[in-house]
PDB file of N, CA and C in Angstrom:
ATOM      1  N   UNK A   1      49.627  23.458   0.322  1.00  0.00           N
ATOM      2  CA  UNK A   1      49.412  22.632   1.478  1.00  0.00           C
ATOM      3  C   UNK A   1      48.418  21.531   1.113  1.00  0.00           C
ATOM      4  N   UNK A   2      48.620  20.315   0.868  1.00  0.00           N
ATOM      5  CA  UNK A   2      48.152  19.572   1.118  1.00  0.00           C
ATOM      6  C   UNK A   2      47.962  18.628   1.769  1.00  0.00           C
ATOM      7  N   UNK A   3      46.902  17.434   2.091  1.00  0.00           N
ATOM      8  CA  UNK A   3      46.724  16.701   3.145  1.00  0.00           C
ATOM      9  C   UNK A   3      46.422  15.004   2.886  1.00  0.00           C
ATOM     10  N   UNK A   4      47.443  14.354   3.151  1.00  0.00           N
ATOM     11  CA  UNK A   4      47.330  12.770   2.570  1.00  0.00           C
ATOM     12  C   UNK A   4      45.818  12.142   3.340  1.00  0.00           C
ATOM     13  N   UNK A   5      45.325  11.685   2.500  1.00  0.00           N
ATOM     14  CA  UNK A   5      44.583  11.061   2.892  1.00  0.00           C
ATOM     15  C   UNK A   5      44.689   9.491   2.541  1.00  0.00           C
ATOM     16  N   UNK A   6      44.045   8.779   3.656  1.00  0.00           N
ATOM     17  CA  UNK A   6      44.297   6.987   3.523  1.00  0.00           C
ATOM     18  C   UNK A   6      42.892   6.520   2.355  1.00  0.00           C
ATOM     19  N   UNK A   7      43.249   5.817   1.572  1.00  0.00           N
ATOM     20  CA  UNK A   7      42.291   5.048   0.787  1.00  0.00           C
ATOM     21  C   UNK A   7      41.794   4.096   1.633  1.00  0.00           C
ATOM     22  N   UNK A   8      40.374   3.782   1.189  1.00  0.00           N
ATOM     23  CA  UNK A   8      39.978   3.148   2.251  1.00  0.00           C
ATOM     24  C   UNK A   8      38.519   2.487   1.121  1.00  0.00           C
ATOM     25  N   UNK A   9      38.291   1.024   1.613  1.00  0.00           N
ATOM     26  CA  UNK A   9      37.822   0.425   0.685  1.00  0.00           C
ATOM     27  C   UNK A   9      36.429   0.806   1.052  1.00  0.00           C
ATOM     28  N   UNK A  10      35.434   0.289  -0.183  1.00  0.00           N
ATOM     29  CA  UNK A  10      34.048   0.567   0.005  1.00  0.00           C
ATOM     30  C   UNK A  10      33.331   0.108   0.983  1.00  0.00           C
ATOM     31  N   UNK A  11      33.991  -1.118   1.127  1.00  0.00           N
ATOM     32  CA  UNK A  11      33.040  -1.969   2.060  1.00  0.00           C
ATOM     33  C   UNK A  11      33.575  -1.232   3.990  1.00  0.00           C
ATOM     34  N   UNK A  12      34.324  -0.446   4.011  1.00  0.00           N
ATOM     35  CA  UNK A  12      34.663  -0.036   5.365  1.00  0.00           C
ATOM     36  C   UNK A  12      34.323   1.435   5.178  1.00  0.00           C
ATOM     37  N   UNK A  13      33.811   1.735   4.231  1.00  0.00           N
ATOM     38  CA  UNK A  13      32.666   3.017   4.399  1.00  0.00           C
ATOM     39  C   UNK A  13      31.748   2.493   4.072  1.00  0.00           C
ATOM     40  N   UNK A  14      31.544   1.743   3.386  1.00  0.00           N
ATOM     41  CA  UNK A  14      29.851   1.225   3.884  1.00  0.00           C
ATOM     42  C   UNK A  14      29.064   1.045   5.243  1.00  0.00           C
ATOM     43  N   UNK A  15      29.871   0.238   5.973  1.00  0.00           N
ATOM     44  CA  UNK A  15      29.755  -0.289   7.248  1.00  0.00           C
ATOM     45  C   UNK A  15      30.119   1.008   8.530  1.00  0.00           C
ATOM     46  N   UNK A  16      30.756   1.761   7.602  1.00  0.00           N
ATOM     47  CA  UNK A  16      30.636   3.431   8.708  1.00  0.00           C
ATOM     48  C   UNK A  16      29.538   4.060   8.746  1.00  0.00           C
ATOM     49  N   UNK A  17      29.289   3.848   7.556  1.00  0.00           N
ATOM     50  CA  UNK A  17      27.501   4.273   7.481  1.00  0.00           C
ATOM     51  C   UNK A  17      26.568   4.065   8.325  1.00  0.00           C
ATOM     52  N   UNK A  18      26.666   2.665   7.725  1.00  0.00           N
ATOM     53  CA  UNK A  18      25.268   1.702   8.695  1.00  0.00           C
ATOM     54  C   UNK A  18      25.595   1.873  10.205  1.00  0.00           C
ATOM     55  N   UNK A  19      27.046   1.756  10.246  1.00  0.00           N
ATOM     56  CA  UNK A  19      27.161   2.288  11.819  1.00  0.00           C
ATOM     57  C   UNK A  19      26.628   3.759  12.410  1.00  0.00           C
ATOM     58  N   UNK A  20      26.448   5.120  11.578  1.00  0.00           N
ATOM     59  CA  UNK A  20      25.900   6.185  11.810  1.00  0.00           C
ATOM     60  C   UNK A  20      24.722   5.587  11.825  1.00  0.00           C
ATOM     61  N   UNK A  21      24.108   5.349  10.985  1.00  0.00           N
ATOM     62  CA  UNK A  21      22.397   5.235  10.669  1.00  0.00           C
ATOM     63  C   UNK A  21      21.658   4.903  12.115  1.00  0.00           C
ATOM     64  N   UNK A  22      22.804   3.539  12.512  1.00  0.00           N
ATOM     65  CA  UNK A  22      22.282   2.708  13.593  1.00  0.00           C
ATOM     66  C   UNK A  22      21.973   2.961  14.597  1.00  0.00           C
ATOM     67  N   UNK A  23      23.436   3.981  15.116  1.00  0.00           N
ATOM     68  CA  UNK A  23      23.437   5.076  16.263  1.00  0.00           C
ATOM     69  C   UNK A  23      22.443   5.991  16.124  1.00  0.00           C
ATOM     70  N   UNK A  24      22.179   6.434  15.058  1.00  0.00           N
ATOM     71  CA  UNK A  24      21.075   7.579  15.211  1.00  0.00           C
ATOM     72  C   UNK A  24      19.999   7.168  15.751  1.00  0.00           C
ATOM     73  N   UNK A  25      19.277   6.032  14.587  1.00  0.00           N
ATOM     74  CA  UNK A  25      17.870   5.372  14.924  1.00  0.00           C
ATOM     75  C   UNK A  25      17.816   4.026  15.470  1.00  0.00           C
ATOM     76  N   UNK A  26      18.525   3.656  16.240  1.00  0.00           N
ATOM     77  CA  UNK A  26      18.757   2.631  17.134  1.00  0.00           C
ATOM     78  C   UNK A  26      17.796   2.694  18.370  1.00  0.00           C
ATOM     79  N   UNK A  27      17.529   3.887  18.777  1.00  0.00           N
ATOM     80  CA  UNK A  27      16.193   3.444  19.972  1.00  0.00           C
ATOM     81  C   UNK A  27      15.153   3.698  19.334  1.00  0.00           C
ATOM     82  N   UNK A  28      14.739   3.523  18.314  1.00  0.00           N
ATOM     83  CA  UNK A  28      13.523   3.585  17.713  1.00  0.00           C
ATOM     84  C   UNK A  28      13.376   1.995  16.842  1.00  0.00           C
ATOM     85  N   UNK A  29      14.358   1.121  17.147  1.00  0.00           N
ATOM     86  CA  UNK A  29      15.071  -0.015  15.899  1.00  0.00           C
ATOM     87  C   UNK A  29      13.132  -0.555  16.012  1.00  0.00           C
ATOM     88  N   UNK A  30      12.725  -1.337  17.065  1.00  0.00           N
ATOM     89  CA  UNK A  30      11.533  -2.090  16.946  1.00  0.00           C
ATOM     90  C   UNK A  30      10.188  -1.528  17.130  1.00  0.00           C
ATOM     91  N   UNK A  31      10.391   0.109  17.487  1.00  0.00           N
ATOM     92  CA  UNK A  31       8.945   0.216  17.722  1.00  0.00           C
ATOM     93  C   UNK A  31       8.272   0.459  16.707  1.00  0.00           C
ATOM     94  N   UNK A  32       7.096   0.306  16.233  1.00  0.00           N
ATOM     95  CA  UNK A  32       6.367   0.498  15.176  1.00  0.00           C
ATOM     96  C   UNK A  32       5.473   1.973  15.419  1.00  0.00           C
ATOM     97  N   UNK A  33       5.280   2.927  14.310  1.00  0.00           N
ATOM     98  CA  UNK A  33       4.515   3.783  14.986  1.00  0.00           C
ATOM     99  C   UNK A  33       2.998   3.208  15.085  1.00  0.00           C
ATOM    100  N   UNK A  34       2.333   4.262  15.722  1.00  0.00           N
ATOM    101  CA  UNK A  34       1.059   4.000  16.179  1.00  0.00           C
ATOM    102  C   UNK A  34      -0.204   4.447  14.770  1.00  0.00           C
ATOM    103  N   UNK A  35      -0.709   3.385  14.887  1.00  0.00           N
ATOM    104  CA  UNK A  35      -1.948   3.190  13.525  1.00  0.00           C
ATOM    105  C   UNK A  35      -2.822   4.584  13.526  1.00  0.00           C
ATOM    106  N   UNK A  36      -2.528   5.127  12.395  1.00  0.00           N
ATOM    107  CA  UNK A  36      -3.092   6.458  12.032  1.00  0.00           C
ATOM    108  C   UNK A  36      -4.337   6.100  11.736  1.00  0.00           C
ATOM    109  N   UNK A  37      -5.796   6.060  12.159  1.00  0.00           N
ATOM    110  CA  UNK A  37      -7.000   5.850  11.789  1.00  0.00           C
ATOM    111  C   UNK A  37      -7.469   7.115  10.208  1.00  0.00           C
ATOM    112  N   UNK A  38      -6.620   8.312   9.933  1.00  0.00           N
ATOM    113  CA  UNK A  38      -6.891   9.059   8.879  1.00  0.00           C
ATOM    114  C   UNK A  38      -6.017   8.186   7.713  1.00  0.00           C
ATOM    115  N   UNK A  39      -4.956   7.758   7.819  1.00  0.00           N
ATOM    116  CA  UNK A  39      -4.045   7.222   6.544  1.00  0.00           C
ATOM    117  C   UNK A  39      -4.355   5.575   6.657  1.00  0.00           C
ATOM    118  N   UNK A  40      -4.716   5.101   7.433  1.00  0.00           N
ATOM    119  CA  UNK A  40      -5.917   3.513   7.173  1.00  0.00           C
ATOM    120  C   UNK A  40      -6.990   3.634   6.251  1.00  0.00           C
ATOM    121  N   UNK A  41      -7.767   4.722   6.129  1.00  0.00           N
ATOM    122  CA  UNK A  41      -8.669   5.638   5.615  1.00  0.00           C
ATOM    123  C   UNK A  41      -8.595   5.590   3.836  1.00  0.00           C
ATOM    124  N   UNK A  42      -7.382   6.281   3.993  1.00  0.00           N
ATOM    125  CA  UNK A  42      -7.060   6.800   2.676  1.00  0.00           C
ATOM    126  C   UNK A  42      -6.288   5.023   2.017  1.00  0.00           C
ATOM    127  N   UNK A  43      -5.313   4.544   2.712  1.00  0.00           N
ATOM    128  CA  UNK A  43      -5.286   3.113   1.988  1.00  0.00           C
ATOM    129  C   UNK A  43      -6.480   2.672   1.457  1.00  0.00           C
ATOM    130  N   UNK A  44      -7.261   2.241   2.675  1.00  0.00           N
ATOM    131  CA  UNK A  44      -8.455   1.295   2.155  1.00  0.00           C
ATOM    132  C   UNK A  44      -9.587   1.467   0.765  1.00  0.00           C
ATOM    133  N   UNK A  45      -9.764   3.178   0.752  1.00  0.00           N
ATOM    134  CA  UNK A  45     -10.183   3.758  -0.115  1.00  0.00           C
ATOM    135  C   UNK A  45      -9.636   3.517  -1.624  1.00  0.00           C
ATOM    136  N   UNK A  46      -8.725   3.594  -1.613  1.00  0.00           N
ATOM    137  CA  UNK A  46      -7.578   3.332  -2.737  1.00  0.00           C
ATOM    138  C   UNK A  46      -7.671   1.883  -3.087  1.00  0.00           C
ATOM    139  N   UNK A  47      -7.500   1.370  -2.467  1.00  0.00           N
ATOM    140  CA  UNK A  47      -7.749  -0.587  -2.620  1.00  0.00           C
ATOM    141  C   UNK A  47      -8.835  -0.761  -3.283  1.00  0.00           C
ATOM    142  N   UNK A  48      -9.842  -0.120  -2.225  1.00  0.00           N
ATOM    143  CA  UNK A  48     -11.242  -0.525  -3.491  1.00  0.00           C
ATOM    144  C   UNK A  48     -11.421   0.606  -4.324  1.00  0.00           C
ATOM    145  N   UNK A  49     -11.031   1.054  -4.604  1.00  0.00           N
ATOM    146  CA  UNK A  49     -11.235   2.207  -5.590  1.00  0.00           C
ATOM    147  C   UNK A  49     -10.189   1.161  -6.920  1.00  0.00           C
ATOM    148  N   UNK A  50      -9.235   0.868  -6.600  1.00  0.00           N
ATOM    149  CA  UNK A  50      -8.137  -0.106  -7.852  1.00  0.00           C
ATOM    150  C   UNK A  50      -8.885  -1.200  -8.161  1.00  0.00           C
ATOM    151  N   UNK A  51      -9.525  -1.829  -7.130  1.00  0.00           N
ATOM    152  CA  UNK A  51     -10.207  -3.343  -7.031  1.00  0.00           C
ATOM    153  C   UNK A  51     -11.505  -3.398  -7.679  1.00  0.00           C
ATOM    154  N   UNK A  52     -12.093  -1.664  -7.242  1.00  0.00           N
ATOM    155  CA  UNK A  52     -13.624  -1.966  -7.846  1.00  0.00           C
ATOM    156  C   UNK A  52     -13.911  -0.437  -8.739  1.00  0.00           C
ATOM    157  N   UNK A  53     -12.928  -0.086  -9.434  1.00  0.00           N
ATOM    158  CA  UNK A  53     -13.209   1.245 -10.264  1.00  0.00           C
ATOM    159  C   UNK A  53     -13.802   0.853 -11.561  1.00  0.00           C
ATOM    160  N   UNK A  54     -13.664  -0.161 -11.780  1.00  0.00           N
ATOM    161  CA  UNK A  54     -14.413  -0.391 -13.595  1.00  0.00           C
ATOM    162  C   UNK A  54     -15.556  -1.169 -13.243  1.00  0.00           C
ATOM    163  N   UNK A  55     -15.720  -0.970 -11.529  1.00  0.00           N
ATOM    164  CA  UNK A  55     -17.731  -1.710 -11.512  1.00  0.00           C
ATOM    165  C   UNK A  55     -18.488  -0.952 -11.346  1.00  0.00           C
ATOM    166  N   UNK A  56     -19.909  -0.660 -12.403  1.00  0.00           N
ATOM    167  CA  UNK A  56     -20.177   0.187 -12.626  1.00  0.00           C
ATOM    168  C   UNK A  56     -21.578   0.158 -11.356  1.00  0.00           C
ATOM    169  N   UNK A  57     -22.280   0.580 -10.567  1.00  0.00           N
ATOM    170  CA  UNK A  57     -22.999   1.008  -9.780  1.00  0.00           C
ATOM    171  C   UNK A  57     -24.538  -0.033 -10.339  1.00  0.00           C
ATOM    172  N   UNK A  58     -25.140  -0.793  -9.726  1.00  0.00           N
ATOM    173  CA  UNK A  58     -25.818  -1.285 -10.635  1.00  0.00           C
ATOM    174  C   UNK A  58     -27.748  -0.707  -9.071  1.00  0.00           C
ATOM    175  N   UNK A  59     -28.649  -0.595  -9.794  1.00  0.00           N
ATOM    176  CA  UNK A  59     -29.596   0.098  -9.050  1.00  0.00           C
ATOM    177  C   UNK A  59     -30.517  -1.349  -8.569  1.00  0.00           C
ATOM    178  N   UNK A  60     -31.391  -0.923  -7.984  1.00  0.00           N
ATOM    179  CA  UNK A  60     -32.273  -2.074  -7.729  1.00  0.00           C
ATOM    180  C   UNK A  60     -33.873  -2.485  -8.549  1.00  0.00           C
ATOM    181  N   UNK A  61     -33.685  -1.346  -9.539  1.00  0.00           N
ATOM    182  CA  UNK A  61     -34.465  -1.127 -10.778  1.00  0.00           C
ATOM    183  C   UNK A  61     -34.050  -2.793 -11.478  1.00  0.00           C
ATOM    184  N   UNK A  62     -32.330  -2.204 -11.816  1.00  0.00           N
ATOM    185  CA  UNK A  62     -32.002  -3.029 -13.176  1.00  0.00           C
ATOM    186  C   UNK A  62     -32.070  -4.430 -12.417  1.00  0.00           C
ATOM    187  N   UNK A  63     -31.876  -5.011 -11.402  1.00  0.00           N
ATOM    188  CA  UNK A  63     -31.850  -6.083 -10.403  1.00  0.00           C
ATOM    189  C   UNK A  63     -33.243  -6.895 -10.997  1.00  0.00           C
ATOM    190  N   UNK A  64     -34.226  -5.829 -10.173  1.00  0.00           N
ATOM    191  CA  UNK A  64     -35.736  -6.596 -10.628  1.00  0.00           C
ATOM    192  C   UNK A  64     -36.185  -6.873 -11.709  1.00  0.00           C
ATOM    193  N   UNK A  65     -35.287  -6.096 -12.755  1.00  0.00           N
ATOM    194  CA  UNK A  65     -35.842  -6.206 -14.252  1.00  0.00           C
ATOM    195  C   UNK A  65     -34.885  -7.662 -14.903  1.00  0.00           C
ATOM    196  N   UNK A  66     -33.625  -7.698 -14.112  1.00  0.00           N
ATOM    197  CA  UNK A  66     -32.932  -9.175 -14.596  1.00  0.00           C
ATOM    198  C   UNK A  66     -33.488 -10.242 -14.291  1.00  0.00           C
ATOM    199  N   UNK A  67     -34.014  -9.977 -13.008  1.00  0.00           N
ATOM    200  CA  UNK A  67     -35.211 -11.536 -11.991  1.00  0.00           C
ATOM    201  C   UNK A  67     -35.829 -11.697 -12.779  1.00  0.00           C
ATOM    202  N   UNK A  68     -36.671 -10.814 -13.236  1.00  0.00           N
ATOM    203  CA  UNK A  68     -38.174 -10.624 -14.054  1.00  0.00           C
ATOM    204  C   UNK A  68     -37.680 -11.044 -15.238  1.00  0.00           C
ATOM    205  N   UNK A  69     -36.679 -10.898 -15.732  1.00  0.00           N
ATOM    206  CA  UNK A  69     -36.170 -11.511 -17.314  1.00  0.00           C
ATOM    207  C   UNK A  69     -35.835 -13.200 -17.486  1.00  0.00           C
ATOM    208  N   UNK A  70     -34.953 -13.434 -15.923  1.00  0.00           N
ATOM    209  CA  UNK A  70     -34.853 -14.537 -15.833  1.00  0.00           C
ATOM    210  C   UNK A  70     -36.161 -15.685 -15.508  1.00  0.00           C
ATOM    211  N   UNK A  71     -36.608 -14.828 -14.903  1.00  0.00           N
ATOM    212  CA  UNK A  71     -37.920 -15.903 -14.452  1.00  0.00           C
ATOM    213  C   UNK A  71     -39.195 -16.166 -16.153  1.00  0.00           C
ATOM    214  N   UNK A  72     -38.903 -15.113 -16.540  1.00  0.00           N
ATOM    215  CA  UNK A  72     -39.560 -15.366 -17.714  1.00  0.00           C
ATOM    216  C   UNK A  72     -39.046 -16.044 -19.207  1.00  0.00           C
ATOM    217  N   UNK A  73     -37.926 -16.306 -18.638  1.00  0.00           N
ATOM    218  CA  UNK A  73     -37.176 -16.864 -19.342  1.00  0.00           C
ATOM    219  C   UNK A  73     -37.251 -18.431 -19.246  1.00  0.00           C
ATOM    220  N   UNK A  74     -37.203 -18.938 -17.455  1.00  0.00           N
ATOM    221  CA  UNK A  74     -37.125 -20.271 -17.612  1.00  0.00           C
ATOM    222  C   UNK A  74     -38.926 -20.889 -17.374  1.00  0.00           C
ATOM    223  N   UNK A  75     -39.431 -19.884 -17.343  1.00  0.00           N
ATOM    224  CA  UNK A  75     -41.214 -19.982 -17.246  1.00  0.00           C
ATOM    225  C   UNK A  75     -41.259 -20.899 -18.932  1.00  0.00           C
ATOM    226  N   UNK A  76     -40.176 -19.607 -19.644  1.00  0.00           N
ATOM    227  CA  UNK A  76     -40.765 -20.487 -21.354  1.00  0.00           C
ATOM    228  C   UNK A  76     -40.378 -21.651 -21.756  1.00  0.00           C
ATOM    229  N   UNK A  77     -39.297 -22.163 -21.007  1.00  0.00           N
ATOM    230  CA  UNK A  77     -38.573 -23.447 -21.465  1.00  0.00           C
ATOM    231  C   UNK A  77     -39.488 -24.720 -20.759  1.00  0.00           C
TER     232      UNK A  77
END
């Protein structure tokens, strides 16, 4: 027993698809969900963590000791 089936091109199962997809999540098409204040969190962290991971922590020791280098520096010139 077998059962003929119609060939049927890609592009008209493609478009059966998108037609399921659509129907499914179609009342949800524009709303955006609502801003997770824990996963804003974890982005932002990550950003500067990529942006500023190879800057190394600098104290307010080494600060005064660069002033103090610089100022004695253009004191000699």
């Amino acid at each position: 027993m077998t059962t003929e089936i119609e060939p049927q091109s890609l592009q008209k199962l493609s478009l059966k698809s998108v037609k399921r997809a659509l129907d499914l999540f179609s009342a949800a098409h524009d709303q955006l969900a609502p801003p997770d204040p824990e996963s804003k969190k974890i982005r932002f962290s990550h950003k500067f963590q990529v942006a500023f991971g190879g800057v190394e922590p600098v104290s307010k020791q080494s600060i005064r000791r660069a002033e103090y280098n610089n100022e004695q520096i253009a004191s000699s010139n």
